[in-house]
Protein backbone atom coordinates (compact mmCIF):
# COMPACT_ATOMS: atom_id res chain seq x y z
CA UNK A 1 0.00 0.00 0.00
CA UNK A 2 1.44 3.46 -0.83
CA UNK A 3 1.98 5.76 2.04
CA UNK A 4 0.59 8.82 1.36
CA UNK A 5 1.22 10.08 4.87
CA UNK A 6 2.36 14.30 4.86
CA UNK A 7 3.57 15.89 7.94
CA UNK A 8 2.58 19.34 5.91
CA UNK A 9 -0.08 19.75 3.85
CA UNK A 10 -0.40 22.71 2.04
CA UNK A 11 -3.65 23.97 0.61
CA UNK A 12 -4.08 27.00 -2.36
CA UNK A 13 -6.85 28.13 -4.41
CA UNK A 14 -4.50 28.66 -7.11
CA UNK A 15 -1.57 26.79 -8.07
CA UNK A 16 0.87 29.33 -7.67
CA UNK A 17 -0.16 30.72 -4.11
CA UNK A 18 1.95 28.52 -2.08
CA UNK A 19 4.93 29.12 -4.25
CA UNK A 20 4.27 33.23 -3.85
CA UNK A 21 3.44 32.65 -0.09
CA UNK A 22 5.65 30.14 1.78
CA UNK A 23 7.20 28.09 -0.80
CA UNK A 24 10.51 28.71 1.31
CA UNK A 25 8.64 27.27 4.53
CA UNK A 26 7.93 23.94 2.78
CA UNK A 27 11.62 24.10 1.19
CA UNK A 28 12.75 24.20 4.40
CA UNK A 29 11.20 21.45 6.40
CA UNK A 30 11.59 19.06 3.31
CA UNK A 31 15.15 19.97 3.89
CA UNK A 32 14.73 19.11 7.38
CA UNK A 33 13.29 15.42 6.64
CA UNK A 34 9.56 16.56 6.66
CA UNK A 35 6.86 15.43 3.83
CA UNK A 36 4.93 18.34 2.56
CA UNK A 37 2.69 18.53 -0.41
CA UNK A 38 -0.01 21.42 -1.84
CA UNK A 39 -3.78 20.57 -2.92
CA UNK A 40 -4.88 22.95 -5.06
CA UNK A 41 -8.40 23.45 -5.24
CA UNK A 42 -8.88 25.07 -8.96
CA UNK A 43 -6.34 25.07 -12.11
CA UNK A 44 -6.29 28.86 -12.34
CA UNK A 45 -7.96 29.10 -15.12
CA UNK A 46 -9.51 32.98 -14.69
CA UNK A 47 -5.98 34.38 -14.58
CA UNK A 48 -5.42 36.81 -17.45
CA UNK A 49 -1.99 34.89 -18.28
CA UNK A 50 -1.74 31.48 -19.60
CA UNK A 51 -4.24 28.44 -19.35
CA UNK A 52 -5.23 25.80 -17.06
CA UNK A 53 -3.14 23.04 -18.91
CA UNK A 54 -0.08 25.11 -19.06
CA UNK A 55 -1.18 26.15 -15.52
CA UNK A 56 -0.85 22.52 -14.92
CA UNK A 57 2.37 21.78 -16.25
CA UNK A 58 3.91 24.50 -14.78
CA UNK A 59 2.57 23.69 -11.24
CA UNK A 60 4.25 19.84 -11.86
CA UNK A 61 7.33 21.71 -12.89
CA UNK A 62 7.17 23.73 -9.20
CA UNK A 63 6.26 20.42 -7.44
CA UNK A 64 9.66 19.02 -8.65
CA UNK A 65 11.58 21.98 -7.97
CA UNK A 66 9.96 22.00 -4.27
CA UNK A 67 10.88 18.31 -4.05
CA UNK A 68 7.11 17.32 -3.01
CA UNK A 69 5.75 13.91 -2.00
CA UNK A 70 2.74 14.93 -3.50
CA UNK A 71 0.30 16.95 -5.62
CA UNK A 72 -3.08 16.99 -6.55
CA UNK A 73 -5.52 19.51 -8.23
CA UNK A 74 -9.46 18.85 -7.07
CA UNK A 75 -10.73 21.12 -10.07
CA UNK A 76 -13.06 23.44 -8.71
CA UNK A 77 -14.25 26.12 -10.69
CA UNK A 78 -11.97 29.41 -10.56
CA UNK A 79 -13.20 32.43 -9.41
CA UNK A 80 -16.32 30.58 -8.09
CA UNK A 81 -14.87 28.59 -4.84
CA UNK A 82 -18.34 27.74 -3.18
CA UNK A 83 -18.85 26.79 0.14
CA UNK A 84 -20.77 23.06 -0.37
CA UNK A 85 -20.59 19.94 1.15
CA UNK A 86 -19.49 18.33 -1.99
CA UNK A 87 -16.67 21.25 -2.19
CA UNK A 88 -16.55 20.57 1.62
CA UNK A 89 -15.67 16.33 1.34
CA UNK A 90 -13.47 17.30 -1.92
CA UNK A 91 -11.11 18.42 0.57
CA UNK A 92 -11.75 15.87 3.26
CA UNK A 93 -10.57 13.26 1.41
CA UNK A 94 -7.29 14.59 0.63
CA UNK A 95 -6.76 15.54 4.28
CA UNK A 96 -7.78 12.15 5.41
CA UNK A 97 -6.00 10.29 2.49
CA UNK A 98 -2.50 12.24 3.56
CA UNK A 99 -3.08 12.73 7.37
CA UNK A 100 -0.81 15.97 7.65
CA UNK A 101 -0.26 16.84 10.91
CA UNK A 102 -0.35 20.40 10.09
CA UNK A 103 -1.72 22.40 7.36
CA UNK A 104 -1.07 25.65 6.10
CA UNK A 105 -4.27 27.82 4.23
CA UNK A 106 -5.29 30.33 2.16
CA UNK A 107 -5.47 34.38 4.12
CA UNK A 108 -8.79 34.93 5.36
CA UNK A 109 -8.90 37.78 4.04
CA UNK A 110 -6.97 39.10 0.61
CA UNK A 111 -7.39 41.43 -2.83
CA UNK A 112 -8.42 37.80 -4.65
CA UNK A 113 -12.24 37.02 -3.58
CA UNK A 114 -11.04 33.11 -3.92
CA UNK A 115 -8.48 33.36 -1.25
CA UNK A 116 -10.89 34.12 1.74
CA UNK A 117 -13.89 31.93 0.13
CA UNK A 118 -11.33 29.24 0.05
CA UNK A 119 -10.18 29.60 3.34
CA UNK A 120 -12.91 29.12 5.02
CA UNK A 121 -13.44 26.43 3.10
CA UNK A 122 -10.04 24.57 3.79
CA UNK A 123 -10.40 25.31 7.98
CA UNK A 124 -13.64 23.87 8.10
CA UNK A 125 -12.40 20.85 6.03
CA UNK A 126 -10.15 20.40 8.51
CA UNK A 127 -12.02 20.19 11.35
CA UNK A 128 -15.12 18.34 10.08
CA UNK A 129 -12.30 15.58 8.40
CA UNK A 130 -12.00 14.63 12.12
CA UNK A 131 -15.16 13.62 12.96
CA UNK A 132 -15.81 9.59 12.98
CA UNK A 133 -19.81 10.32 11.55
CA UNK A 134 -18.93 12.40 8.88
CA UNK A 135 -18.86 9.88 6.29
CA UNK A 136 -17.78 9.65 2.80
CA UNK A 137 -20.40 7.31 0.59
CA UNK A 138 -18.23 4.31 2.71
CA UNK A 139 -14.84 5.48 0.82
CA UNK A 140 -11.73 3.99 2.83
CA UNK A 141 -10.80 7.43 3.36
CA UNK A 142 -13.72 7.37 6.12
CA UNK A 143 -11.50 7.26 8.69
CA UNK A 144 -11.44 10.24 10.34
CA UNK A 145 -8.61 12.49 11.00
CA UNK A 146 -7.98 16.23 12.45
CA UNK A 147 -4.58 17.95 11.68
CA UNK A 148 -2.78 19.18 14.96
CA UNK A 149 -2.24 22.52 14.10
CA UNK A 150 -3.58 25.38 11.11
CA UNK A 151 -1.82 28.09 10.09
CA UNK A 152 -2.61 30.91 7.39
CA UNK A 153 0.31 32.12 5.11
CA UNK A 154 0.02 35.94 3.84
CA UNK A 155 -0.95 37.02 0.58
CA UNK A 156 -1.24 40.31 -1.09
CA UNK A 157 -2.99 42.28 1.82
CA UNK A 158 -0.28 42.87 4.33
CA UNK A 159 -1.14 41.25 7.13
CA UNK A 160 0.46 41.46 10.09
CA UNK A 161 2.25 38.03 11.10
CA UNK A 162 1.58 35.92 14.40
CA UNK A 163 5.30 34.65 13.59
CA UNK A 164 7.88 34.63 10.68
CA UNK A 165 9.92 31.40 9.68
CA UNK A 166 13.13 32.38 8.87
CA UNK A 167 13.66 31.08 5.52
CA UNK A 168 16.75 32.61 4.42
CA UNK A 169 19.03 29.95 2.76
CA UNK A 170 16.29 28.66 0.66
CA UNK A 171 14.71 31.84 -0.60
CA UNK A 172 16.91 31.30 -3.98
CA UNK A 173 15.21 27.83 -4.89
CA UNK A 174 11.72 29.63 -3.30
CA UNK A 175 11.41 31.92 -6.46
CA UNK A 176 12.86 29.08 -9.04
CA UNK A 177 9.66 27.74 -8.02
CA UNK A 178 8.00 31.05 -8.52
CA UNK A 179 9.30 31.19 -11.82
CA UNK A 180 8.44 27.80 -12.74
CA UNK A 181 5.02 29.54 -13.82
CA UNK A 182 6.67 31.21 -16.92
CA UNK A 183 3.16 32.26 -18.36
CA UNK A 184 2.32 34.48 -15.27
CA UNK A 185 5.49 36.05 -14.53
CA UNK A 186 8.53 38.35 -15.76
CA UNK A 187 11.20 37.90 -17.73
CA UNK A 188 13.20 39.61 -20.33
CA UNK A 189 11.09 39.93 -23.56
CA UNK A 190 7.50 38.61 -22.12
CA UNK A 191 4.65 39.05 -24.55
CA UNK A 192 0.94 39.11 -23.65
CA UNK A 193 -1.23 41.92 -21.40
CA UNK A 194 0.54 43.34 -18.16
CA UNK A 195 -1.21 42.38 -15.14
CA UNK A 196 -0.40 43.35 -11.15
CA UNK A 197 2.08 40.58 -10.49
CA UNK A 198 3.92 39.79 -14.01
CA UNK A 199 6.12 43.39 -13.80
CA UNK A 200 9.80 42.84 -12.22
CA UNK A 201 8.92 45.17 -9.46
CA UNK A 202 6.32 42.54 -8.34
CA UNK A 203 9.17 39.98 -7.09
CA UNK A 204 11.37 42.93 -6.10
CA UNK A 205 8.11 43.48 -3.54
CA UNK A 206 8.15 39.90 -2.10
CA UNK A 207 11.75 40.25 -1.60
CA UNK A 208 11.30 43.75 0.65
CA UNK A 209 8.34 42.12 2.60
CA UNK A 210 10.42 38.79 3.25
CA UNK A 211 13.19 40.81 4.21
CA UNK A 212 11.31 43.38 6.24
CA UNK A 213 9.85 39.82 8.21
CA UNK A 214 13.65 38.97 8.90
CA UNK A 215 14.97 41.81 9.86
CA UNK A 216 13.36 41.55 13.44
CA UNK A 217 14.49 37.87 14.00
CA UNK A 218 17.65 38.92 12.50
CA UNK A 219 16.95 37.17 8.98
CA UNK A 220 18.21 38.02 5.67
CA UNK A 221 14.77 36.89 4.73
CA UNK A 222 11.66 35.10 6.23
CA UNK A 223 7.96 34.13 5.91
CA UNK A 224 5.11 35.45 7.70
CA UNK A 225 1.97 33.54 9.29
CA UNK A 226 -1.01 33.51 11.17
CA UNK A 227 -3.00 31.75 13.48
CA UNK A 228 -6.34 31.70 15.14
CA UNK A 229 -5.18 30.00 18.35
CA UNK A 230 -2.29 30.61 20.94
CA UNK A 231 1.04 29.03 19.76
CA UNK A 232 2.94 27.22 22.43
CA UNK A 233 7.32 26.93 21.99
CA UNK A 234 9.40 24.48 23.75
CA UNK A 235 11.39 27.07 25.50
CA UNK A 236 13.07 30.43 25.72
CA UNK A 237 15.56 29.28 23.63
CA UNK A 238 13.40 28.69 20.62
CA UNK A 239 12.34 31.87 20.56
CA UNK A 240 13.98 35.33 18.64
């Protein structure tokens, strides 16, 4: 039997928002002997650049470059995340297939309407994945199970962080990943209509904000998240 078992899970509207938000985070705890992997709930196919089947290729491409133990795409429609039960047990299924201990979400709030729909979506997914009645037309993946921990990663609003990761010696590979969607962002000699995040000054902007995260941890660059409950450390020493 494969083991699909994750120790991250982490979930996007849009293939491309983990990469833009805390690809670094997932680089890093890979590198640490962690499995991660992203859902994506739609292929993106709204976005003013590119398609959803070179959406899809690129997101493989990223997957590789993030050295993932898995991805999947659930297909939902773009632009139109609705809060169902069927969009609702979608999700379920994944987090009960993979049994992440923690998973990281969409903001609750952001410029992209999908981003809050979906994470409301994706929190309550994880909480009604954990109970035993909530069943699944008798699917093996009825067994329940409840991450330990959610977290939000920050998206174009600028939220203010409950805590930064420090993500410094993986930020290089973070935006190779980034820039494994070549239809959505720059490069030298790019054809097709401008949009807010395909200029060079866009990923001159997520380099400031990661680096204004680190500077207070003393950083060259880090990640910011939140969370809706308290968040316990080991000890002092953990702590910046």
């Amino acid at each position: 039997m494969i083991d699909n078992k994750l120790d991250i899970l982490a979930i996007a509207a849009h293939p491309d928002d983990i990469e833009l938000s805390c690809a670094g985070t997932i680089l890093k705890h890979i590198d640490e002997g962690y499995k991660a992997g992203i859902l994506d709930l739609t292929k993106g196919e709204l976005g003013t650049r590119g398609s959803a089947s070179i959406r899809m290729k690129e997101s493989a491409e990223s997957a590789r470059i993030l050295g993932l133990s898995y991805r999947e795409n659930l297909g939902m429609s773009d632009g139109f995340i609705e809060y169902s039960k069927s969009n609702l047990n979608l999700i379920i299924a994944e987090i009960r297939k993979t049994k992440p201990e923690i998973v990281l979400l969409n903001a609750p709030r952001d410029r992209h309407p999908d981003h809050g729909n979906a994470s409301k979506l994706e929190r309550d997914a994880c909480f009604y994945a954990g109970l035993a009645n909530w069943k699944l037309n008798g699917s093996r993946n009825d067994l329940h199970w409840r991450p330990k921990s959610i977290f939000y990663y920050i998206q174009d609003f600028a939220l203010e962080p409950d805590f930064v990761i420090d993500v410094s010696p993986y930020v290089d590979k973070k935006f190779e990943s980034i820039y494994a969607f070549k239809s959505q962002f720059f490069k030298e000699d790019m054809e097709g209509p401008q949009t807010p995040i395909s200029g060079k000054d866009f990923m001159e902007y997520l380099k400031s904000r990661m680096r204004t995260w680190g500077r207070p941890i003393n950083a060259a660059y880090a990640e910011g998240f939140l969370a809706d409950h308290k968040v316990g450390v080991r000890s002092l020493f953990n702590l910046h």
